[in-house]
N, C-alpha and C. Protein backbone atom coordinates (compact mmCIF):
# COMPACT_ATOMS: atom_id res chain seq x y z
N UNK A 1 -2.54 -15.64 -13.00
CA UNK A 1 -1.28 -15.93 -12.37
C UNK A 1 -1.37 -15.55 -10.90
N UNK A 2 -1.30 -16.28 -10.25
CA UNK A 2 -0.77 -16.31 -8.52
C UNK A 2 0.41 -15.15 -8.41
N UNK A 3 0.08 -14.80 -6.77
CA UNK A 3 1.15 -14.41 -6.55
C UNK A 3 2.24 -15.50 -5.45
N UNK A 4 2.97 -15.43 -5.46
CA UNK A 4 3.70 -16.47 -4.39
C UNK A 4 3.57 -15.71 -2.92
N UNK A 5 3.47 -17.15 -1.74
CA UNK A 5 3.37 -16.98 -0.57
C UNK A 5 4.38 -15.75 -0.12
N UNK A 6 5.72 -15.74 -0.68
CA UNK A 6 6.54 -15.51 -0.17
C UNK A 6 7.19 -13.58 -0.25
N UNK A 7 6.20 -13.30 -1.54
CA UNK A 7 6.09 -12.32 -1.88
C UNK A 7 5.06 -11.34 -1.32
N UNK A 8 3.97 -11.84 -0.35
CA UNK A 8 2.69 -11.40 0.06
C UNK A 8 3.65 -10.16 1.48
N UNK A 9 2.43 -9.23 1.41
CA UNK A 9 2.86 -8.64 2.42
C UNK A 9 2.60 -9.12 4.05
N UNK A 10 3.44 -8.91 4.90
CA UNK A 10 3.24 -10.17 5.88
C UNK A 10 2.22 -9.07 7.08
N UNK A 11 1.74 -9.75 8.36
CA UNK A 11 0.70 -9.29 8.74
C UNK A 11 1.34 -8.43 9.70
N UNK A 12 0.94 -7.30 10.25
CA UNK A 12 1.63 -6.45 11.10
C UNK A 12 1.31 -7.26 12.79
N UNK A 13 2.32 -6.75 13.38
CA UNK A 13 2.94 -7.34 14.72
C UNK A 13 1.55 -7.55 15.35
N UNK A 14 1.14 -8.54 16.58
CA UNK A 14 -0.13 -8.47 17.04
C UNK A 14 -1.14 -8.98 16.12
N UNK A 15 -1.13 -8.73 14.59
CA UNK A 15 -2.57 -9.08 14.50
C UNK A 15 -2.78 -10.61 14.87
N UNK A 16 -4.25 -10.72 14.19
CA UNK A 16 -4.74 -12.68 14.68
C UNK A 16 -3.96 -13.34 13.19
N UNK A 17 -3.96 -14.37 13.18
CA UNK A 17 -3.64 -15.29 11.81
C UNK A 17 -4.97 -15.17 11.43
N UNK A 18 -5.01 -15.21 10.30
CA UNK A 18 -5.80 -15.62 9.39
C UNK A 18 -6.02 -17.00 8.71
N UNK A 19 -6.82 -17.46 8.61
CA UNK A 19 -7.52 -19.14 7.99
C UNK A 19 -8.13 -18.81 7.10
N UNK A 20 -8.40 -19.38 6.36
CA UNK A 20 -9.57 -19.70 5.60
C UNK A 20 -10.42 -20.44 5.98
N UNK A 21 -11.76 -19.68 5.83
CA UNK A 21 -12.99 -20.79 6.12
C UNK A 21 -13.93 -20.91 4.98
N UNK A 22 -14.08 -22.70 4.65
CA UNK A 22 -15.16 -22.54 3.78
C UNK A 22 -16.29 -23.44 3.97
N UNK A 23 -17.42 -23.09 4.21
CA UNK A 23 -18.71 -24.07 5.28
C UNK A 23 -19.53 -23.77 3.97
N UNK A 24 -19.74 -24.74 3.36
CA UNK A 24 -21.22 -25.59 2.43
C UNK A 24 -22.26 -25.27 3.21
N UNK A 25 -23.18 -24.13 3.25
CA UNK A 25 -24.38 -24.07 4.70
C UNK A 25 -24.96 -25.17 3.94
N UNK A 26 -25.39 -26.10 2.69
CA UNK A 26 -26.31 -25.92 2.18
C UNK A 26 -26.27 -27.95 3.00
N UNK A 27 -24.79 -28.32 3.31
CA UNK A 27 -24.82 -29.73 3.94
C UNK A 27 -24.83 -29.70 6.03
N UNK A 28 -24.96 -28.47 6.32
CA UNK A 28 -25.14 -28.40 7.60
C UNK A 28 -26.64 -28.46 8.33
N UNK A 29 -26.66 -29.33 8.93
CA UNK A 29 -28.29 -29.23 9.52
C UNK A 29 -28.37 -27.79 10.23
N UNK A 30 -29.38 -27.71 10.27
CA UNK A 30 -30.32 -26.00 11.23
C UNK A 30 -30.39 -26.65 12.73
N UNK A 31 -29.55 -26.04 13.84
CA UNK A 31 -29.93 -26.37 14.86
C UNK A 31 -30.88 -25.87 15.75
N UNK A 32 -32.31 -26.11 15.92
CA UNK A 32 -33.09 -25.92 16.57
C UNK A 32 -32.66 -24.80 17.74
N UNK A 33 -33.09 -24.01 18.09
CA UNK A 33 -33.11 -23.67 19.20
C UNK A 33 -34.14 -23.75 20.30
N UNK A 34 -34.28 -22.77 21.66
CA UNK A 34 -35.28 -23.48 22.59
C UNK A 34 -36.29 -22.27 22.67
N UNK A 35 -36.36 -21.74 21.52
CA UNK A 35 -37.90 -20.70 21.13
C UNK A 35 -38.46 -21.40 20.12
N UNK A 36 -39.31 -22.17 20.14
CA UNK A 36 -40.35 -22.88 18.69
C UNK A 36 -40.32 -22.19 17.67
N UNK A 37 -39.49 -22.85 16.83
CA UNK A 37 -39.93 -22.03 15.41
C UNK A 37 -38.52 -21.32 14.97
N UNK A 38 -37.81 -21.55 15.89
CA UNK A 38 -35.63 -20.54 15.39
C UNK A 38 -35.36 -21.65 15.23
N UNK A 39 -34.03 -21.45 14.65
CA UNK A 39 -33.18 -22.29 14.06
C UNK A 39 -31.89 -21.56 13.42
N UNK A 40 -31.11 -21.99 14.13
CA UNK A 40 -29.47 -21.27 13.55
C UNK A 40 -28.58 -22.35 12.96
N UNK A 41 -27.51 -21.83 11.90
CA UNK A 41 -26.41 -22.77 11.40
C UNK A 41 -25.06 -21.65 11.91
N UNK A 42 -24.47 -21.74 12.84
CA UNK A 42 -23.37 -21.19 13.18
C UNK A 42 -22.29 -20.96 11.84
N UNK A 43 -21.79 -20.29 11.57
CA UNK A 43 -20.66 -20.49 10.42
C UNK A 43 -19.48 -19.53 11.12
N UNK A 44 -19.27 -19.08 11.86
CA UNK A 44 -18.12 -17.86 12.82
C UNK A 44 -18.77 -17.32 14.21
N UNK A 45 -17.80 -17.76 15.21
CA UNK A 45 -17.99 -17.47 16.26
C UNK A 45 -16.72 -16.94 17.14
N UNK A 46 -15.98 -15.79 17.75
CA UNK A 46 -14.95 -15.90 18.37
C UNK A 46 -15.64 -15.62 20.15
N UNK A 47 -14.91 -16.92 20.22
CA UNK A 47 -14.94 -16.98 21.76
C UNK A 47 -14.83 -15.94 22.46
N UNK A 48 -13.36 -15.30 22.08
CA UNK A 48 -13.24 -14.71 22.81
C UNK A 48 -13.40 -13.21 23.28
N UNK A 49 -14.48 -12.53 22.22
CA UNK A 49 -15.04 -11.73 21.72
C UNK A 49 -16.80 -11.64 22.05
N UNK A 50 -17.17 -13.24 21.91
CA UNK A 50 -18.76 -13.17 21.38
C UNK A 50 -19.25 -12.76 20.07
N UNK A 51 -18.07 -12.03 19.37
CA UNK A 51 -18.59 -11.51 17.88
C UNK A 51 -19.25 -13.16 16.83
N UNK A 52 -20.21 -13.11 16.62
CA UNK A 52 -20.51 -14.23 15.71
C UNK A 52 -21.21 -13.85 14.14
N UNK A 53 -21.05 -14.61 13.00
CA UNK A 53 -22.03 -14.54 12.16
C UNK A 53 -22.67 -15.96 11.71
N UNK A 54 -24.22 -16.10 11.70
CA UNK A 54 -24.69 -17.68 11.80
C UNK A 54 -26.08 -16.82 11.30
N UNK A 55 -26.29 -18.17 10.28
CA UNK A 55 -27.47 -17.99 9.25
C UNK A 55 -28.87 -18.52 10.02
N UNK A 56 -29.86 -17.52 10.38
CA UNK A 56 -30.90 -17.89 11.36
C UNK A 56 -32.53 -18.05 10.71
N UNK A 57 -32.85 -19.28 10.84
CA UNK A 57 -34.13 -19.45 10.43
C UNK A 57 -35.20 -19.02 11.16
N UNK A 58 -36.63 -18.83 10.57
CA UNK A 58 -37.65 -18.19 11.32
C UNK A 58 -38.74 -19.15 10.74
N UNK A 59 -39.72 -20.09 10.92
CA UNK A 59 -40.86 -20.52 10.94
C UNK A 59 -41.30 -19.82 10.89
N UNK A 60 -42.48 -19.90 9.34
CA UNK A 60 -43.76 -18.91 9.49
C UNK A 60 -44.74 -18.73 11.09
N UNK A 61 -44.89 -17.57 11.37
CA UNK A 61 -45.52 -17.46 12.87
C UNK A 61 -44.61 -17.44 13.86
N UNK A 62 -43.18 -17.48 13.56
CA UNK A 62 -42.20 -17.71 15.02
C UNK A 62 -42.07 -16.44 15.34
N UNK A 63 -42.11 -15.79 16.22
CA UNK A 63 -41.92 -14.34 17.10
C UNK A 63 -41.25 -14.45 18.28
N UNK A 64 -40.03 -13.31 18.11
CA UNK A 64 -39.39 -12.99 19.15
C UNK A 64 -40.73 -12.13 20.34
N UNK A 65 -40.94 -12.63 21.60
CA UNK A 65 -42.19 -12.23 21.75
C UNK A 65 -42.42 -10.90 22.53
N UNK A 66 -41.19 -10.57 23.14
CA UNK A 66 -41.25 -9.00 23.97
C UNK A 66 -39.98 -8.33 23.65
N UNK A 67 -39.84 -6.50 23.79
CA UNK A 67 -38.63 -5.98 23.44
C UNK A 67 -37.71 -6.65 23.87
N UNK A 68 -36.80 -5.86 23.52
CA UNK A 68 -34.95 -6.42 24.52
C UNK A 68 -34.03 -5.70 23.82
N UNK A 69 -32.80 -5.81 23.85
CA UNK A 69 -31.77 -5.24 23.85
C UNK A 69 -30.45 -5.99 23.29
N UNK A 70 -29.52 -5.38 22.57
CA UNK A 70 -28.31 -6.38 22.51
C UNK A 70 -27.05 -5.52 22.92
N UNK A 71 -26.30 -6.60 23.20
CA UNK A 71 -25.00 -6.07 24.73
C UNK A 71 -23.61 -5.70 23.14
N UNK A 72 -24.34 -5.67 21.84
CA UNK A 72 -22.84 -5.20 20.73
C UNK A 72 -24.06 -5.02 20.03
N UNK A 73 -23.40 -5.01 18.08
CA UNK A 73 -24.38 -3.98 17.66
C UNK A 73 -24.40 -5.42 16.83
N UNK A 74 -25.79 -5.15 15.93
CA UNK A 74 -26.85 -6.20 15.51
C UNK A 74 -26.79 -6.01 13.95
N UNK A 75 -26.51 -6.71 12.88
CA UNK A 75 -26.62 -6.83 11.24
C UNK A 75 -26.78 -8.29 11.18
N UNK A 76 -28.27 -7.42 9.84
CA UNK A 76 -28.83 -8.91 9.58
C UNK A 76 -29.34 -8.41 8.26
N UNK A 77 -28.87 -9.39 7.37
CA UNK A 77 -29.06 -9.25 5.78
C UNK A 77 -30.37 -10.43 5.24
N UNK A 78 -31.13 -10.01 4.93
CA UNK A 78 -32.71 -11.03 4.65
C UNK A 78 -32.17 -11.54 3.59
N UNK A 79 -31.91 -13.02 3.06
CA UNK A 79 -31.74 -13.67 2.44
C UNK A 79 -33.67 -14.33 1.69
N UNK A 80 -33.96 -14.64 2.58
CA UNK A 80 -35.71 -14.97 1.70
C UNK A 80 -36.61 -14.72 2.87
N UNK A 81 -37.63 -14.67 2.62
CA UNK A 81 -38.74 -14.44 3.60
C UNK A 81 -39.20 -12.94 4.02
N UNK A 82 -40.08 -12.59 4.95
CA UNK A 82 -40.55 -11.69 5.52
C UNK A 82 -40.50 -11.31 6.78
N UNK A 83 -39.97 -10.70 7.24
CA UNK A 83 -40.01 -10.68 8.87
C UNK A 83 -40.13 -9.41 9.25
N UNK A 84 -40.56 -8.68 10.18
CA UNK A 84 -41.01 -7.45 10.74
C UNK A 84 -41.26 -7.28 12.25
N UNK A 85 -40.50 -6.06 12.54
CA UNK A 85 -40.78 -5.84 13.67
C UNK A 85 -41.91 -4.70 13.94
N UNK A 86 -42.80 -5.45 14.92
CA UNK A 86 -44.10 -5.08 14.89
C UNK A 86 -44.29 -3.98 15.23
N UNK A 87 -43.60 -3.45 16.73
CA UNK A 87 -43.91 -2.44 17.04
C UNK A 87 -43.23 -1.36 16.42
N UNK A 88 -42.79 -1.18 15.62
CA UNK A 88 -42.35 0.29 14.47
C UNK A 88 -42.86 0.00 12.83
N UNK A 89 -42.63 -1.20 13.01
CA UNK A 89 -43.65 -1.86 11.33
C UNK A 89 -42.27 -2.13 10.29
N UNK A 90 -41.24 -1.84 10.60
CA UNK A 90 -39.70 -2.07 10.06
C UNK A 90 -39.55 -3.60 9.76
N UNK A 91 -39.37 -3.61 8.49
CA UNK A 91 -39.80 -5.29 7.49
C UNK A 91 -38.91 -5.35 6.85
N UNK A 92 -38.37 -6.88 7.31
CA UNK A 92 -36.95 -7.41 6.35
C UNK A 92 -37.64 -8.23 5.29
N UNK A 93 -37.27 -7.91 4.51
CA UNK A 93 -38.16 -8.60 2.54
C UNK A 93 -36.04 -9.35 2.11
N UNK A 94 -36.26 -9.91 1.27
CA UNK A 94 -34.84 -10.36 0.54
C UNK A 94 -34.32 -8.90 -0.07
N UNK A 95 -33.03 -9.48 0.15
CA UNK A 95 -32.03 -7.85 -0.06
C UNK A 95 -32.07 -6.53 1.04
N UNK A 96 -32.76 -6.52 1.93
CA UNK A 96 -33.33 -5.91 3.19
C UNK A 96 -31.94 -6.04 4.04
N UNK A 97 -30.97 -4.93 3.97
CA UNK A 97 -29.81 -4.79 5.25
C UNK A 97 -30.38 -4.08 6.57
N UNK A 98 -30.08 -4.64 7.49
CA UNK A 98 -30.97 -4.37 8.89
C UNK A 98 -29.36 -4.15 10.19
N UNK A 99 -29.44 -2.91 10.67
CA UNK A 99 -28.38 -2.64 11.73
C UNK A 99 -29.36 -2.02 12.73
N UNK A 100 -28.86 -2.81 13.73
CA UNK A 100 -29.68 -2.56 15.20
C UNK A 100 -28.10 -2.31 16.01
N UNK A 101 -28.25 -0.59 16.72
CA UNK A 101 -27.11 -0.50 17.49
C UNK A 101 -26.72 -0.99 18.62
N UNK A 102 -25.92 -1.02 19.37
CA UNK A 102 -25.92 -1.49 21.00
C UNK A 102 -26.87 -1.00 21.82
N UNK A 103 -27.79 -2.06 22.78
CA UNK A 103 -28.67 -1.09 23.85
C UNK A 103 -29.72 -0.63 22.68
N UNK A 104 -29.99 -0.43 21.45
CA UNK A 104 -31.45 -0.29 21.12
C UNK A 104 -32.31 -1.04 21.36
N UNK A 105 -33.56 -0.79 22.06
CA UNK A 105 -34.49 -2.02 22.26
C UNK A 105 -35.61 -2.09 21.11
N UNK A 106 -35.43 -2.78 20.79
CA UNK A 106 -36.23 -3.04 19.88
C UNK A 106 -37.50 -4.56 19.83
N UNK A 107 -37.87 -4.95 19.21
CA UNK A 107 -39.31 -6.12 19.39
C UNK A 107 -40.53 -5.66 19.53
N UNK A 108 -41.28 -6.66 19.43
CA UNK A 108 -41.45 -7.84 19.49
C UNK A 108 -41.26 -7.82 17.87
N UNK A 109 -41.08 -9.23 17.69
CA UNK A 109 -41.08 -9.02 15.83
C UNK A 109 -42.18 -10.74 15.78
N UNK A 110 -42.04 -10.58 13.90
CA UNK A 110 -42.87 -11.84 13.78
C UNK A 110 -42.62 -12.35 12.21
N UNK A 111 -42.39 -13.08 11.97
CA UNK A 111 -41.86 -14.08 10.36
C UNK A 111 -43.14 -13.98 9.65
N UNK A 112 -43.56 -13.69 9.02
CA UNK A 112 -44.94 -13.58 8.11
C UNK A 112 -44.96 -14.88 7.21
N UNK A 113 -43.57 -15.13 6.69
CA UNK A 113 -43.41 -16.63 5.99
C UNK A 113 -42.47 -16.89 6.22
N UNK A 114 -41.48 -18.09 6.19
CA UNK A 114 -40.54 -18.59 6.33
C UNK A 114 -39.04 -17.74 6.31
N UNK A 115 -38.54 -17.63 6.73
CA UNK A 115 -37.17 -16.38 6.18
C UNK A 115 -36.64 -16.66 7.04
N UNK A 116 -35.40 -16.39 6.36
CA UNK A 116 -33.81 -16.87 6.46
C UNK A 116 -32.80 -15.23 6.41
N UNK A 117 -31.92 -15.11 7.67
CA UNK A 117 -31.04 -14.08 7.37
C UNK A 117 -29.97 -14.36 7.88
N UNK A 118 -29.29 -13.76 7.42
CA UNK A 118 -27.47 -13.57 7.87
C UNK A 118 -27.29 -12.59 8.44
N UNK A 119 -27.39 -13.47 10.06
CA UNK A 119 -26.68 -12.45 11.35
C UNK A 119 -25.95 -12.27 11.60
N UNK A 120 -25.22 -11.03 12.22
CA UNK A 120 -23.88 -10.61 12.50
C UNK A 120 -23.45 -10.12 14.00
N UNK A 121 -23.31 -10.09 14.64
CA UNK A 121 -22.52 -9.51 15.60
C UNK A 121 -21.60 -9.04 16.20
N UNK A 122 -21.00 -7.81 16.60
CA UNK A 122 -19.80 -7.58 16.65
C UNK A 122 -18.90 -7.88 17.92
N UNK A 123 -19.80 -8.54 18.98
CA UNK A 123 -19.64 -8.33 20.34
C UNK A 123 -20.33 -9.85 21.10
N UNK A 124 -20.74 -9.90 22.09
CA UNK A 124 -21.80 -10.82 22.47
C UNK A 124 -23.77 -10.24 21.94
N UNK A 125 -23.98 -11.28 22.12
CA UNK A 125 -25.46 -11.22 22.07
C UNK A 125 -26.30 -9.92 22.91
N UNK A 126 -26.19 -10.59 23.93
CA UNK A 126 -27.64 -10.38 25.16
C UNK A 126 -26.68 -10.17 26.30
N UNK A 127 -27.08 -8.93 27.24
CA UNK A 127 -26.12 -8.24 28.28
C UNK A 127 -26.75 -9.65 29.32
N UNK A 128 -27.90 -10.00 29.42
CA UNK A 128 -28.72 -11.26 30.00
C UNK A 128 -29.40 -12.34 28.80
N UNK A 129 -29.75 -13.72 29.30
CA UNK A 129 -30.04 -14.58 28.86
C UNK A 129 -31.65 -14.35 28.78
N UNK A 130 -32.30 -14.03 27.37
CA UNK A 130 -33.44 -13.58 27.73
C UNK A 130 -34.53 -14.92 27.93
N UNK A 131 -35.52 -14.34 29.01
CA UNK A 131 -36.38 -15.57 29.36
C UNK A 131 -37.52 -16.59 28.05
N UNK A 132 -37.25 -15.77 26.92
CA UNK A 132 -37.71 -17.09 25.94
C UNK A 132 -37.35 -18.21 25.85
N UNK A 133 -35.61 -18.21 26.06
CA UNK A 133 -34.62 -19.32 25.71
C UNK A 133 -34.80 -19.80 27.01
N UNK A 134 -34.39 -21.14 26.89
CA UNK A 134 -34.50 -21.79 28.01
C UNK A 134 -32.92 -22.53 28.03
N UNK A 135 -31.99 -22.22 27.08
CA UNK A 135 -30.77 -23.08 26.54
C UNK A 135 -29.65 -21.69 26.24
N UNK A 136 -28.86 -21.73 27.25
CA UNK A 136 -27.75 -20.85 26.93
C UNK A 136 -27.31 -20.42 26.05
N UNK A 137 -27.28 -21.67 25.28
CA UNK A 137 -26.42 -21.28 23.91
C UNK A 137 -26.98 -20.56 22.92
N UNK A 138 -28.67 -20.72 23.28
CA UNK A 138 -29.67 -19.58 22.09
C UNK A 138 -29.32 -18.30 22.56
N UNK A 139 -28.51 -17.68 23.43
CA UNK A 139 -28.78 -16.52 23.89
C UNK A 139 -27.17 -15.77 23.35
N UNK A 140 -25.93 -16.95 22.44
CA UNK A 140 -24.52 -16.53 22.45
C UNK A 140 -24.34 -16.54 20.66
């Protein structure tokens, strides 16, 4: 049994509305990005925040190729594959929850086989557009 709309408790003053979102990843193409070998499906992004979460592919052999940094804090849940960051030896396997804080630098990393995770962000990306990408939008 439902409860009725009308009975729900209503949202306190200020907050955002709420939607529902429901995205099929499984009918969305992977959009390439401009590092060989990534590939993201966006599923939440707020503008006006930078906070995003978007399901990111890795080509066996694709490597993020020098440290760096992120400008909010970093969760990424390994859905399949292998991926590791090289210089500490820290390896996302499936079921692997991964939090990188603000300003930790961390890299270079490298996909050992194909893998897929669910990224999170709470903030923007990258305090700068790092020089792998050559396309803005890989960097948001």
């Amino acid at each position: 049994m439902s409860t009725p709309l009308s009975t729900l408790p209503s949202l306190p003053a200020g907050a955002p509305s709420l939607a529902e979102i429901l995205i099929h990843t499984g009918a969305v193409d992977w959009r390439p990005k401009s590092l060989p070998g990534l590939f993201e499906k966006m599923l939440w992004r707020d503008e006006a925040t930078g906070a995003s979460m978007a399901l990111i592919k890795f080509e066996k052999g694709c490597s993020i190729p020098s440290p760096h940094m992120h400008a909010s804090n970093q969760f990424m849940f390994c859905l399949s594959g292998k991926y590791e960051y090289t210089r500490t030896g820290v390896t996302l396997v499936p079921g692997a929850f991964y939090c990188n804080p603000k300003g930790n630098v961390h890299g270079p990393t490298l996909a050992h086989e194909e893998t897929v995770v669910l990224e999170i962000y709470d903030g923007p990306h990258y305090p700068q557009k790092p020089d792998w990408y050559t396309d803005e939008r890989d960097a948001h």
